[in-house]
PDB file of N, CA and C in Angstrom:
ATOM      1  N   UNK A   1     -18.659 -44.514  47.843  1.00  0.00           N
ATOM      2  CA  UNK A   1     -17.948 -43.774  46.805  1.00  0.00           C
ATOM      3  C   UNK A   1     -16.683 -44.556  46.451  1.00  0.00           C
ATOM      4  N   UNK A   2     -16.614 -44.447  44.744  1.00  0.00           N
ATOM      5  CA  UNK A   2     -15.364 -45.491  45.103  1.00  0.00           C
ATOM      6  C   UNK A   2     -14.289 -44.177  44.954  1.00  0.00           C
ATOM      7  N   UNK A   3     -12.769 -44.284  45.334  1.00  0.00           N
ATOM      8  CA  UNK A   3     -11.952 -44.063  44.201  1.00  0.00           C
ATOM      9  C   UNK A   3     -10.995 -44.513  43.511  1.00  0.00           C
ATOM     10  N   UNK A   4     -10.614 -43.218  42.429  1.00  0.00           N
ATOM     11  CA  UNK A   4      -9.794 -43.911  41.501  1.00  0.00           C
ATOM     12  C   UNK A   4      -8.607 -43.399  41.651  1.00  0.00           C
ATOM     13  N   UNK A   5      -7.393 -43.846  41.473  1.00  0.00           N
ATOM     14  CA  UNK A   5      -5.882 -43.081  41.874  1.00  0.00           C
ATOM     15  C   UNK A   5      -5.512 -42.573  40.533  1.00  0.00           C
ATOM     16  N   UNK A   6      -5.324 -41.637  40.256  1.00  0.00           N
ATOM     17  CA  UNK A   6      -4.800 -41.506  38.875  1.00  0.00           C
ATOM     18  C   UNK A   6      -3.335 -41.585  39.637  1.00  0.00           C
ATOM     19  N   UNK A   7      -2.795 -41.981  38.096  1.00  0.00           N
ATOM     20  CA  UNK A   7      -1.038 -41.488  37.826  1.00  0.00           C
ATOM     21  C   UNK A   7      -0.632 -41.421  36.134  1.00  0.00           C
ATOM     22  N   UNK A   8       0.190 -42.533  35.994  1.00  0.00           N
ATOM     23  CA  UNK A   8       0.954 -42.055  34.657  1.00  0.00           C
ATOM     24  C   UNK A   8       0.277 -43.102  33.210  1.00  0.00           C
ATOM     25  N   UNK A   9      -0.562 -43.763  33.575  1.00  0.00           N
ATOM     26  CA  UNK A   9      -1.299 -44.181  32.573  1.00  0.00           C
ATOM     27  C   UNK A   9      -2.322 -42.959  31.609  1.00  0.00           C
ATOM     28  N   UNK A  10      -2.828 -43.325  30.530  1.00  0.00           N
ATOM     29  CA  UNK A  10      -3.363 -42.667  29.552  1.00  0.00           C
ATOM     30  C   UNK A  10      -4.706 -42.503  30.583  1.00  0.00           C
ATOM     31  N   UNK A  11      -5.137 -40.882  29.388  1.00  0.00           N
ATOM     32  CA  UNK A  11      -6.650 -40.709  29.761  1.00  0.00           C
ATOM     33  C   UNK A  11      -7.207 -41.438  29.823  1.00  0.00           C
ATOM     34  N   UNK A  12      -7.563 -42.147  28.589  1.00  0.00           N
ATOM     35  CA  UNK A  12      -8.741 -43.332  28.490  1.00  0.00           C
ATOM     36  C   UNK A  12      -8.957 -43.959  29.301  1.00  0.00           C
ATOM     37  N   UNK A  13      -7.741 -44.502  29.616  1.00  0.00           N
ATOM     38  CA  UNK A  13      -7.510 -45.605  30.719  1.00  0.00           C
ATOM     39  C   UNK A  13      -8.259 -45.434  32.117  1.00  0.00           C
ATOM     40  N   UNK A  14      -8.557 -44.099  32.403  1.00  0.00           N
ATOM     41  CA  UNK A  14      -8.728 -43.571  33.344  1.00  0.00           C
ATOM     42  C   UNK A  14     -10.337 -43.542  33.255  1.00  0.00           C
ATOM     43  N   UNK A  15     -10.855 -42.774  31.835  1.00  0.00           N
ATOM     44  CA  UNK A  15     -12.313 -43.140  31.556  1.00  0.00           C
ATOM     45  C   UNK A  15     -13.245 -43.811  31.822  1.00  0.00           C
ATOM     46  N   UNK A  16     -12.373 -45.119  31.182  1.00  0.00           N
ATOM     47  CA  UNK A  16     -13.051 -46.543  31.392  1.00  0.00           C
ATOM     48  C   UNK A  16     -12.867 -47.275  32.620  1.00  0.00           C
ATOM     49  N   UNK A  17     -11.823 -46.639  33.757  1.00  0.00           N
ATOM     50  CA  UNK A  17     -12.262 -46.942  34.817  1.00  0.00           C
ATOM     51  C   UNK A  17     -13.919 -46.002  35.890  1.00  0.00           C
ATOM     52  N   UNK A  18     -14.090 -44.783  35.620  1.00  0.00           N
ATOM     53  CA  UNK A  18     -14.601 -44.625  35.728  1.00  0.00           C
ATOM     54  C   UNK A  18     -16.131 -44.817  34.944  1.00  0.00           C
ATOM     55  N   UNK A  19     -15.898 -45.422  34.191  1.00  0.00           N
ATOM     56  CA  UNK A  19     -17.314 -45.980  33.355  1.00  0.00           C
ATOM     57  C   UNK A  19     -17.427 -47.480  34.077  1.00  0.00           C
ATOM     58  N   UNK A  20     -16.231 -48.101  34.329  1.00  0.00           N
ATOM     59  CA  UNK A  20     -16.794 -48.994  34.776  1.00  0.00           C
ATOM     60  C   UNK A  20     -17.251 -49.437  36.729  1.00  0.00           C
ATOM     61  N   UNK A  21     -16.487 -48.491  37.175  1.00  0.00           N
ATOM     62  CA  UNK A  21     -17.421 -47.837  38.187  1.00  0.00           C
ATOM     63  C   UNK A  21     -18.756 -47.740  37.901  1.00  0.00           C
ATOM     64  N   UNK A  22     -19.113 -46.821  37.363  1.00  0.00           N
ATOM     65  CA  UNK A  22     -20.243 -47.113  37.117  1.00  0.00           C
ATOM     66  C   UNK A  22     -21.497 -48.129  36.593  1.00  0.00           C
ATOM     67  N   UNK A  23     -20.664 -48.743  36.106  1.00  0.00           N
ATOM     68  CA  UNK A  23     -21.660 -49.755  35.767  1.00  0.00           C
ATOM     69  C   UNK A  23     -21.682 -50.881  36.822  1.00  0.00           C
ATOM     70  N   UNK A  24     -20.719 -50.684  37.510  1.00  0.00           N
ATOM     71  CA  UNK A  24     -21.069 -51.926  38.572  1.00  0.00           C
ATOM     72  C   UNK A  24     -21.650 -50.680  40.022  1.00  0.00           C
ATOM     73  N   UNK A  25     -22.640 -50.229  39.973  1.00  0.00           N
ATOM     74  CA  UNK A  25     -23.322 -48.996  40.413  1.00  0.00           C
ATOM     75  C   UNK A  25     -22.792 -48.114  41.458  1.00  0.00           C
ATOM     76  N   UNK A  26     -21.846 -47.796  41.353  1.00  0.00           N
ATOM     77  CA  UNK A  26     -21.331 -47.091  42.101  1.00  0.00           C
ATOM     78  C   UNK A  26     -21.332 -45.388  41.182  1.00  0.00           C
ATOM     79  N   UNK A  27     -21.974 -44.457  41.759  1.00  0.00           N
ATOM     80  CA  UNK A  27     -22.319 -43.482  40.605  1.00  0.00           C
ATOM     81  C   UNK A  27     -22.052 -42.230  41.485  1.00  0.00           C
ATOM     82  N   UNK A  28     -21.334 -42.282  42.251  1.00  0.00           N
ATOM     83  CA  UNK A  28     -20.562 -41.546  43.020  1.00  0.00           C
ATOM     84  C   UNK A  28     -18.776 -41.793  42.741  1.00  0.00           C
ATOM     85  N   UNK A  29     -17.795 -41.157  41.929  1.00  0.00           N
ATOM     86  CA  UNK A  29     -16.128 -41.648  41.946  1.00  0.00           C
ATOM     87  C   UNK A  29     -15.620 -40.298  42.446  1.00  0.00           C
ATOM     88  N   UNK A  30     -14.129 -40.473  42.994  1.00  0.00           N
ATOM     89  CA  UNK A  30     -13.331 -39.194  43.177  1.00  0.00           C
ATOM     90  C   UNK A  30     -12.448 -39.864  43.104  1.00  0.00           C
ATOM     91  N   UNK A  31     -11.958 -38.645  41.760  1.00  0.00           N
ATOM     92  CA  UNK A  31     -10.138 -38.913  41.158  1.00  0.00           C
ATOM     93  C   UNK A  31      -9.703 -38.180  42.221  1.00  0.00           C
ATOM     94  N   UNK A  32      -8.528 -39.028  42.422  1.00  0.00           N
ATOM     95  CA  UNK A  32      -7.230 -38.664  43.230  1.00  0.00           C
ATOM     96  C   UNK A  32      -5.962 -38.621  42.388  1.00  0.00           C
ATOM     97  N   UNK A  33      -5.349 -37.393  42.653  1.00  0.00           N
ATOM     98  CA  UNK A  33      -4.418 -37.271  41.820  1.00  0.00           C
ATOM     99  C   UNK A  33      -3.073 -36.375  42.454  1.00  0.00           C
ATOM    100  N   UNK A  34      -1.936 -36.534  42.494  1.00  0.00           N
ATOM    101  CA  UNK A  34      -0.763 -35.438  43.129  1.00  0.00           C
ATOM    102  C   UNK A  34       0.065 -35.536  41.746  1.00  0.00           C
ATOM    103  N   UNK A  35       0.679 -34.229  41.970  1.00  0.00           N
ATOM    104  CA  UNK A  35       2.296 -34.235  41.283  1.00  0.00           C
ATOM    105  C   UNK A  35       1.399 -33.706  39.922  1.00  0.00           C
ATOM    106  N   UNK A  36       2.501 -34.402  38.929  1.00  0.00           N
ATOM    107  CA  UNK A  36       2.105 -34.543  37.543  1.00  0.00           C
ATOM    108  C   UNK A  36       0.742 -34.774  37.191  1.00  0.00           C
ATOM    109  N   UNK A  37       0.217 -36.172  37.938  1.00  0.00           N
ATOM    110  CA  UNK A  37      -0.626 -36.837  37.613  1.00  0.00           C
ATOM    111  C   UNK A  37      -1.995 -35.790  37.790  1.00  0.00           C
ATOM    112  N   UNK A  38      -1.949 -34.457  37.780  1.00  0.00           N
ATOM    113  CA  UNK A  38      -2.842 -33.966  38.250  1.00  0.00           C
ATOM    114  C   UNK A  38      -4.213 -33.404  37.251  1.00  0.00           C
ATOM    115  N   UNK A  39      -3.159 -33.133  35.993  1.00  0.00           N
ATOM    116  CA  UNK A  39      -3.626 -32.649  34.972  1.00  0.00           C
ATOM    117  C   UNK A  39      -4.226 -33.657  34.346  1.00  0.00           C
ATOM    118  N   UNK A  40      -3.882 -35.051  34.538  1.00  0.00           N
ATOM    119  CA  UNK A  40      -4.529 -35.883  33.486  1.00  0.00           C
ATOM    120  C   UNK A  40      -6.181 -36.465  34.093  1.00  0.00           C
ATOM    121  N   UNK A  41      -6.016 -35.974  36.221  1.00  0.00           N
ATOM    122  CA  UNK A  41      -7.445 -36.574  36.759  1.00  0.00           C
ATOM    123  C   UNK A  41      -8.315 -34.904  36.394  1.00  0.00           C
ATOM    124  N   UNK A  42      -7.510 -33.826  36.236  1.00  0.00           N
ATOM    125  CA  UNK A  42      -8.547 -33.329  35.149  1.00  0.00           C
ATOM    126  C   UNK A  42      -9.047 -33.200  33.618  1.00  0.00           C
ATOM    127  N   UNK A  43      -8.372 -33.769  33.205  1.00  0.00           N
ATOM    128  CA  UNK A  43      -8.810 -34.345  31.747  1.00  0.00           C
ATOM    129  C   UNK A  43      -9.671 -35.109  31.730  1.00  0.00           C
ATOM    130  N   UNK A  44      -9.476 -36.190  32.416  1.00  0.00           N
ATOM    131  CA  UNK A  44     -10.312 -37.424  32.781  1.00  0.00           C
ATOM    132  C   UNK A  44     -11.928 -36.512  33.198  1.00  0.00           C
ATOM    133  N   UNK A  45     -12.031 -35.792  34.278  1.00  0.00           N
ATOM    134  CA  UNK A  45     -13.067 -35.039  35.002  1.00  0.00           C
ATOM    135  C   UNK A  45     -13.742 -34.687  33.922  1.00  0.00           C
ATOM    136  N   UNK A  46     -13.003 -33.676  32.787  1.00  0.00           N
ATOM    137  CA  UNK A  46     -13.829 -33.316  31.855  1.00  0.00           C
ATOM    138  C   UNK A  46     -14.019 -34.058  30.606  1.00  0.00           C
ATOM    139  N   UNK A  47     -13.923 -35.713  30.417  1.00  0.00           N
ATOM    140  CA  UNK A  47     -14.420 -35.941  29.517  1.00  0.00           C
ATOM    141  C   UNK A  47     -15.338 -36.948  29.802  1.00  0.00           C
ATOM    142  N   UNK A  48     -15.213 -36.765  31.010  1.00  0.00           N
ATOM    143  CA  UNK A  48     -16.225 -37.378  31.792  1.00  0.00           C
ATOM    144  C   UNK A  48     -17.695 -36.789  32.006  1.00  0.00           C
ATOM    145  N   UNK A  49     -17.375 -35.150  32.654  1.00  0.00           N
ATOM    146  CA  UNK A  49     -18.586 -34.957  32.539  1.00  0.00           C
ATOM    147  C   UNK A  49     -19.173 -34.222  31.134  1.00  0.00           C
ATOM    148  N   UNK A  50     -18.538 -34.014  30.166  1.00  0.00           N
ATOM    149  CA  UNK A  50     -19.275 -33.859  28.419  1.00  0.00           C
ATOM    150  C   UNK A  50     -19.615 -34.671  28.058  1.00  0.00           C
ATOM    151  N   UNK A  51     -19.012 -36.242  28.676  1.00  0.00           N
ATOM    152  CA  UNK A  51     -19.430 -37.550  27.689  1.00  0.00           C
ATOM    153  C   UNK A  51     -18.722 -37.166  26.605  1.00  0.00           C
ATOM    154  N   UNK A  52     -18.065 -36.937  26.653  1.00  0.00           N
ATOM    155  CA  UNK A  52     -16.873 -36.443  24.893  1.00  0.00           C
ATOM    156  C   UNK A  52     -16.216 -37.841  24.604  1.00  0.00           C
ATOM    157  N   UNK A  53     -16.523 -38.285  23.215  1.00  0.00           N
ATOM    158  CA  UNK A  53     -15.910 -40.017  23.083  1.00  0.00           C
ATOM    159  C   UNK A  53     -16.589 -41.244  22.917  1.00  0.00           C
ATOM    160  N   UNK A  54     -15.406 -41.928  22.361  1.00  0.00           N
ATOM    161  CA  UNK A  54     -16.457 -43.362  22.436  1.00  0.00           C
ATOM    162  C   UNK A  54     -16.473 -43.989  24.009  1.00  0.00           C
ATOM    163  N   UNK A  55     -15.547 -43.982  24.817  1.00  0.00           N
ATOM    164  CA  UNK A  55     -15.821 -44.183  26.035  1.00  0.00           C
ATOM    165  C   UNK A  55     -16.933 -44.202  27.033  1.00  0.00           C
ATOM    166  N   UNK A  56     -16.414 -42.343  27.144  1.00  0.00           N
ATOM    167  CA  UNK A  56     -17.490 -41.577  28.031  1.00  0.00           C
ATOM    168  C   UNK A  56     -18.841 -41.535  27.292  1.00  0.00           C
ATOM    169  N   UNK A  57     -19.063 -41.774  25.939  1.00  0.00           N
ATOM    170  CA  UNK A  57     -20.400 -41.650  25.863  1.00  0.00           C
ATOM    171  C   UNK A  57     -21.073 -43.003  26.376  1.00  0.00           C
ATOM    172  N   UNK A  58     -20.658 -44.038  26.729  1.00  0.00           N
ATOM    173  CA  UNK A  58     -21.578 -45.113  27.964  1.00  0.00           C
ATOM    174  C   UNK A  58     -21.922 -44.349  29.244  1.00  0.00           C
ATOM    175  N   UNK A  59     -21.255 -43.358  29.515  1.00  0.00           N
ATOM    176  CA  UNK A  59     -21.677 -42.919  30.930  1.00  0.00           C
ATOM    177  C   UNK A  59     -23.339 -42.391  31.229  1.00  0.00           C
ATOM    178  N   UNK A  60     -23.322 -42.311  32.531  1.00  0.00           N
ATOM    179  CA  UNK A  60     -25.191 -42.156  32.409  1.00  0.00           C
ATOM    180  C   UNK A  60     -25.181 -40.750  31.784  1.00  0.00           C
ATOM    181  N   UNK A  61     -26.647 -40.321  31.556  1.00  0.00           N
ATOM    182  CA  UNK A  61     -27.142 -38.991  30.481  1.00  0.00           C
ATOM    183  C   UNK A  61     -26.457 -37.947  31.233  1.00  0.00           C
ATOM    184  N   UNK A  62     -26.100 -37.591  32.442  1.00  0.00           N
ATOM    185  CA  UNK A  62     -25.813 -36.880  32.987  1.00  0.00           C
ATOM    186  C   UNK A  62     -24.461 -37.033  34.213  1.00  0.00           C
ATOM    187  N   UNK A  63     -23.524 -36.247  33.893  1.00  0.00           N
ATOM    188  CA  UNK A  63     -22.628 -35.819  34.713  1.00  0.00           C
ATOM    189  C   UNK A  63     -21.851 -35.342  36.053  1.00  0.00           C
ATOM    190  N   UNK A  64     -22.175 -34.824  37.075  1.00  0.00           N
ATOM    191  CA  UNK A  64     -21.722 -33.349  37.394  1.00  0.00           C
ATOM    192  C   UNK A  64     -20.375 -33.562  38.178  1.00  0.00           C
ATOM    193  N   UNK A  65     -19.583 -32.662  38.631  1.00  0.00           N
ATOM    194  CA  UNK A  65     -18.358 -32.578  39.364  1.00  0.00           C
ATOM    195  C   UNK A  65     -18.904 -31.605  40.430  1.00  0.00           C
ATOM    196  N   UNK A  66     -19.377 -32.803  41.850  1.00  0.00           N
ATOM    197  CA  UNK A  66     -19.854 -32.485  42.863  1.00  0.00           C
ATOM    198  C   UNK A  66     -18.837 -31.907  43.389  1.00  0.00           C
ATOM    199  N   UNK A  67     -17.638 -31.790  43.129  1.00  0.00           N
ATOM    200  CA  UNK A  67     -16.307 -30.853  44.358  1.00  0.00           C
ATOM    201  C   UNK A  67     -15.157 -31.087  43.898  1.00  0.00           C
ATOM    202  N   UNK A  68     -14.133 -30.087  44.309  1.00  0.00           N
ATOM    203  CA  UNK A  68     -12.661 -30.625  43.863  1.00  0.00           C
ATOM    204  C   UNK A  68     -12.531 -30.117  45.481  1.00  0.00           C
ATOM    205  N   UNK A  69     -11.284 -30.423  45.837  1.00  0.00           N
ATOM    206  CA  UNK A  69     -10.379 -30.386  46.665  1.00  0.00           C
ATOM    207  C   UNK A  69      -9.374 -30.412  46.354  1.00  0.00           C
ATOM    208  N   UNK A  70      -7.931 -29.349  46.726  1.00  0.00           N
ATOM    209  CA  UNK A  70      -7.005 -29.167  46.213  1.00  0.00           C
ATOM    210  C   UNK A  70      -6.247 -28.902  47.826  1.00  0.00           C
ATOM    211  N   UNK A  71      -4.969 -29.358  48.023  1.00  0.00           N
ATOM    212  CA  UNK A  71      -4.068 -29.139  49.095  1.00  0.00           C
ATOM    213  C   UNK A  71      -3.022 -29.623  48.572  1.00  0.00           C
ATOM    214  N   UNK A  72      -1.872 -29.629  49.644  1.00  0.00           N
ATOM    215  CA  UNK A  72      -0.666 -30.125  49.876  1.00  0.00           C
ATOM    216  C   UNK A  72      -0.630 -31.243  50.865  1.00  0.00           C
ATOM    217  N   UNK A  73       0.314 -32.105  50.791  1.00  0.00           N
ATOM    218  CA  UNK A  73       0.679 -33.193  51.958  1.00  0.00           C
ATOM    219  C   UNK A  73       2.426 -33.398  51.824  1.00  0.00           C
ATOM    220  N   UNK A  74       2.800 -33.366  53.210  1.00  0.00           N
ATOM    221  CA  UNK A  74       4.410 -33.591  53.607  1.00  0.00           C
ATOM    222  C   UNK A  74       4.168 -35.537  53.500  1.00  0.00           C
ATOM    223  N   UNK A  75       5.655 -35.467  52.442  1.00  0.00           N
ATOM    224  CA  UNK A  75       6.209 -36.756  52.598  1.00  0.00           C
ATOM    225  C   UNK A  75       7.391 -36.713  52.669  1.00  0.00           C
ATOM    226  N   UNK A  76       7.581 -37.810  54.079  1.00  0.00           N
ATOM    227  CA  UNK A  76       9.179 -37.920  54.136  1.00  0.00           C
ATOM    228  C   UNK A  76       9.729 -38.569  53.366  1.00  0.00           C
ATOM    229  N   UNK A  77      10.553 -38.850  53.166  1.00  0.00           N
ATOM    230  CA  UNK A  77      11.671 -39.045  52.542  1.00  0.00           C
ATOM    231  C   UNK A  77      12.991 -39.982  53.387  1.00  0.00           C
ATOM    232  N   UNK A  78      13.915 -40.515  52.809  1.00  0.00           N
ATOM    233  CA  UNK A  78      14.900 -40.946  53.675  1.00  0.00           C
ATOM    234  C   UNK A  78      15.685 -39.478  54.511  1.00  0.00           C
ATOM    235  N   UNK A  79      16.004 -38.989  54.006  1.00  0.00           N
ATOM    236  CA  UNK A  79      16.679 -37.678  54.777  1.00  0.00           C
ATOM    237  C   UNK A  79      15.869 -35.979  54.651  1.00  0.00           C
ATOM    238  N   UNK A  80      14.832 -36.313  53.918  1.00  0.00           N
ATOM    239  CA  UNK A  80      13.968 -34.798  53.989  1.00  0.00           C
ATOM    240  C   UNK A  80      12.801 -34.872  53.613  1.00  0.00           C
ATOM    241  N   UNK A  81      12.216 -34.051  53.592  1.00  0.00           N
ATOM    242  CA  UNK A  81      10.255 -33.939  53.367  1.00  0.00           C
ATOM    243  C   UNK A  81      10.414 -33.017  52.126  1.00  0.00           C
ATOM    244  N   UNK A  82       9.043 -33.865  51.525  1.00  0.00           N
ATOM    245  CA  UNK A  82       9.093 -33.209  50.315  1.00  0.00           C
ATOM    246  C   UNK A  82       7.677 -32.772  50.323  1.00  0.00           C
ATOM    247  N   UNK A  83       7.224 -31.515  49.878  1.00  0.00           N
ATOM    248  CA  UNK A  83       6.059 -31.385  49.720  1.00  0.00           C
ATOM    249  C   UNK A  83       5.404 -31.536  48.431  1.00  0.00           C
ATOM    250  N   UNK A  84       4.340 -31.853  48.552  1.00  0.00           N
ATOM    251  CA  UNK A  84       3.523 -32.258  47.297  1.00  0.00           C
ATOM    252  C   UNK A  84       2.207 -32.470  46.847  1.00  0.00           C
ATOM    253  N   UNK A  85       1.941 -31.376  46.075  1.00  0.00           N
ATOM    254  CA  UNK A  85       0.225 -30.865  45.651  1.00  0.00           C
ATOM    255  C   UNK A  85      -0.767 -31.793  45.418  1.00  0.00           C
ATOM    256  N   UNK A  86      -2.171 -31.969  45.655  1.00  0.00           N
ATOM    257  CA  UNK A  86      -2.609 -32.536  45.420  1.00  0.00           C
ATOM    258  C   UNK A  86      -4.296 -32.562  45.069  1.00  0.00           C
ATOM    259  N   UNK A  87      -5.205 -32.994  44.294  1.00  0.00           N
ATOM    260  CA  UNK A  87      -6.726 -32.842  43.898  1.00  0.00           C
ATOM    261  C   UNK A  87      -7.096 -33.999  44.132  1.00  0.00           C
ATOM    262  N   UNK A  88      -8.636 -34.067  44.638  1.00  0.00           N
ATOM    263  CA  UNK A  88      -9.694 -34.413  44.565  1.00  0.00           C
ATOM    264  C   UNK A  88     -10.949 -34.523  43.914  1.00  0.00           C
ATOM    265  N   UNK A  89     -11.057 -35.013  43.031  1.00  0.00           N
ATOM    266  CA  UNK A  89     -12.378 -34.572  42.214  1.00  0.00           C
ATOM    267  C   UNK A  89     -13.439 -35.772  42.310  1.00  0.00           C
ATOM    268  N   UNK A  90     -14.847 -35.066  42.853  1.00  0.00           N
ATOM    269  CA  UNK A  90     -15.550 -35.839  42.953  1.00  0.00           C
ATOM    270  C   UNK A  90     -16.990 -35.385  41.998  1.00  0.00           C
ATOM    271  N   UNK A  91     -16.984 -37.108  41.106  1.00  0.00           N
ATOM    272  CA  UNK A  91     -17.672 -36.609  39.752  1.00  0.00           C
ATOM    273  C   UNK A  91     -19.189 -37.375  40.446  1.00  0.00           C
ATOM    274  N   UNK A  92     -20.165 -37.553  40.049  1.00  0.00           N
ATOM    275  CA  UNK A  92     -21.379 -38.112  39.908  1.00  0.00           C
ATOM    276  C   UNK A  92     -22.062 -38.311  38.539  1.00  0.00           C
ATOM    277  N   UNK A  93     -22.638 -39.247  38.775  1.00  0.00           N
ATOM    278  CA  UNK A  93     -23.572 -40.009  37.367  1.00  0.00           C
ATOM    279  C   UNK A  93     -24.788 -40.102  37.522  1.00  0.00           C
ATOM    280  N   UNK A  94     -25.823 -39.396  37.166  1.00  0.00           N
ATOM    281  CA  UNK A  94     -27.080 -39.635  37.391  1.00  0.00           C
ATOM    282  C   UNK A  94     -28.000 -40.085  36.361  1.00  0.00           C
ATOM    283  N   UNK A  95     -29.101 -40.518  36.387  1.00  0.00           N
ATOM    284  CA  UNK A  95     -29.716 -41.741  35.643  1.00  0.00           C
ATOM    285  C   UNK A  95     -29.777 -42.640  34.789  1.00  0.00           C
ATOM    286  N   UNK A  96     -30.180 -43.796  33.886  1.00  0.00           N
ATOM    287  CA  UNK A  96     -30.076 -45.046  33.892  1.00  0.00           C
ATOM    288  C   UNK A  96     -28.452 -45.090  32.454  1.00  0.00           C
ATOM    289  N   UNK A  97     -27.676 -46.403  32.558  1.00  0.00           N
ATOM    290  CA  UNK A  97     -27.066 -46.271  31.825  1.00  0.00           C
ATOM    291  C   UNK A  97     -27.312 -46.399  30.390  1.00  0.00           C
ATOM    292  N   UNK A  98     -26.290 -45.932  29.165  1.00  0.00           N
ATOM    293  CA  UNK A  98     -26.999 -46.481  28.124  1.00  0.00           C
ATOM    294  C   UNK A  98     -27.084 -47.774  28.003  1.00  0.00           C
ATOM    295  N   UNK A  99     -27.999 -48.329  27.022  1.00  0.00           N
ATOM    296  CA  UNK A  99     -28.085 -49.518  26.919  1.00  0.00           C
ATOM    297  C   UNK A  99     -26.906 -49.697  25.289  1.00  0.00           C
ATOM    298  N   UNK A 100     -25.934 -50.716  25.656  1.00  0.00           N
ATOM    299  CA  UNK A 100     -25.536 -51.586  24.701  1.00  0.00           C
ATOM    300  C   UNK A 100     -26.057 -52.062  23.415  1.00  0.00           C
ATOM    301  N   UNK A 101     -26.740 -52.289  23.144  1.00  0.00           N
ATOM    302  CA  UNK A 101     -27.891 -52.573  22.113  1.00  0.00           C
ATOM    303  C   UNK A 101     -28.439 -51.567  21.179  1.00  0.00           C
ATOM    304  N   UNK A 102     -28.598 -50.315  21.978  1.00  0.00           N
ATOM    305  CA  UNK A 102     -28.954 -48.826  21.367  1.00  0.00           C
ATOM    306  C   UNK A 102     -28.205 -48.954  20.139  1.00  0.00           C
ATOM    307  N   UNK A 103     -27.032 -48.632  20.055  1.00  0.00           N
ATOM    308  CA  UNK A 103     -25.568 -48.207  19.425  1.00  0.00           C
ATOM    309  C   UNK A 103     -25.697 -49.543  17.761  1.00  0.00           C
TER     310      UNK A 103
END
């Protein structure tokens, strides 16, 4: 499984890493995401699994978001701990990609 770290870069950006996960066959990803960055590894999740786009529509015919995971983790700090939220989303891609050529 690979993953991907989200943070403060654009959706897309995030897309086309997970498209290109996939194409080098890895068809198992889980966004990782804390803080801010949390909302955008679910944006990413869902335009991932609609295929919504010129992006995501390379992804294989099918989708799903095998799990999220959601917690907290303590980080110290120089003089205190800070706590800070965090997701897991683990997407899957199932069968062959599109072909390039189609389009």
């Amino acid at each position: 499984m690979r993953t991907i770290y989200v943070g403060r870069k654009p959706v897309h950006a995030y897309v086309a890493a997970v498209l290109r996960a996939m194409q080098d066959g890895d068809r198992d990803v889980e966004l990782v995401a804390r803080g801010n960055s949390m909302r955008t590894a679910i944006d990413t999740a869902e335009i991932c699994r609609r295929r919504n786009g010129n992006i995501a529509g390379n992804l294989p015919p099918e989708m799903f978001n095998r799990g999220v995971e959601i917690g907290t983790e303590e980080i110290e700090m120089e003089d205190s701990v800070r706590i800070l939220s965090y997701v897991k989303i683990h997407l899957e891609g199932i069968g062959e990609m599109p072909d390039d050529s189609e389009e």
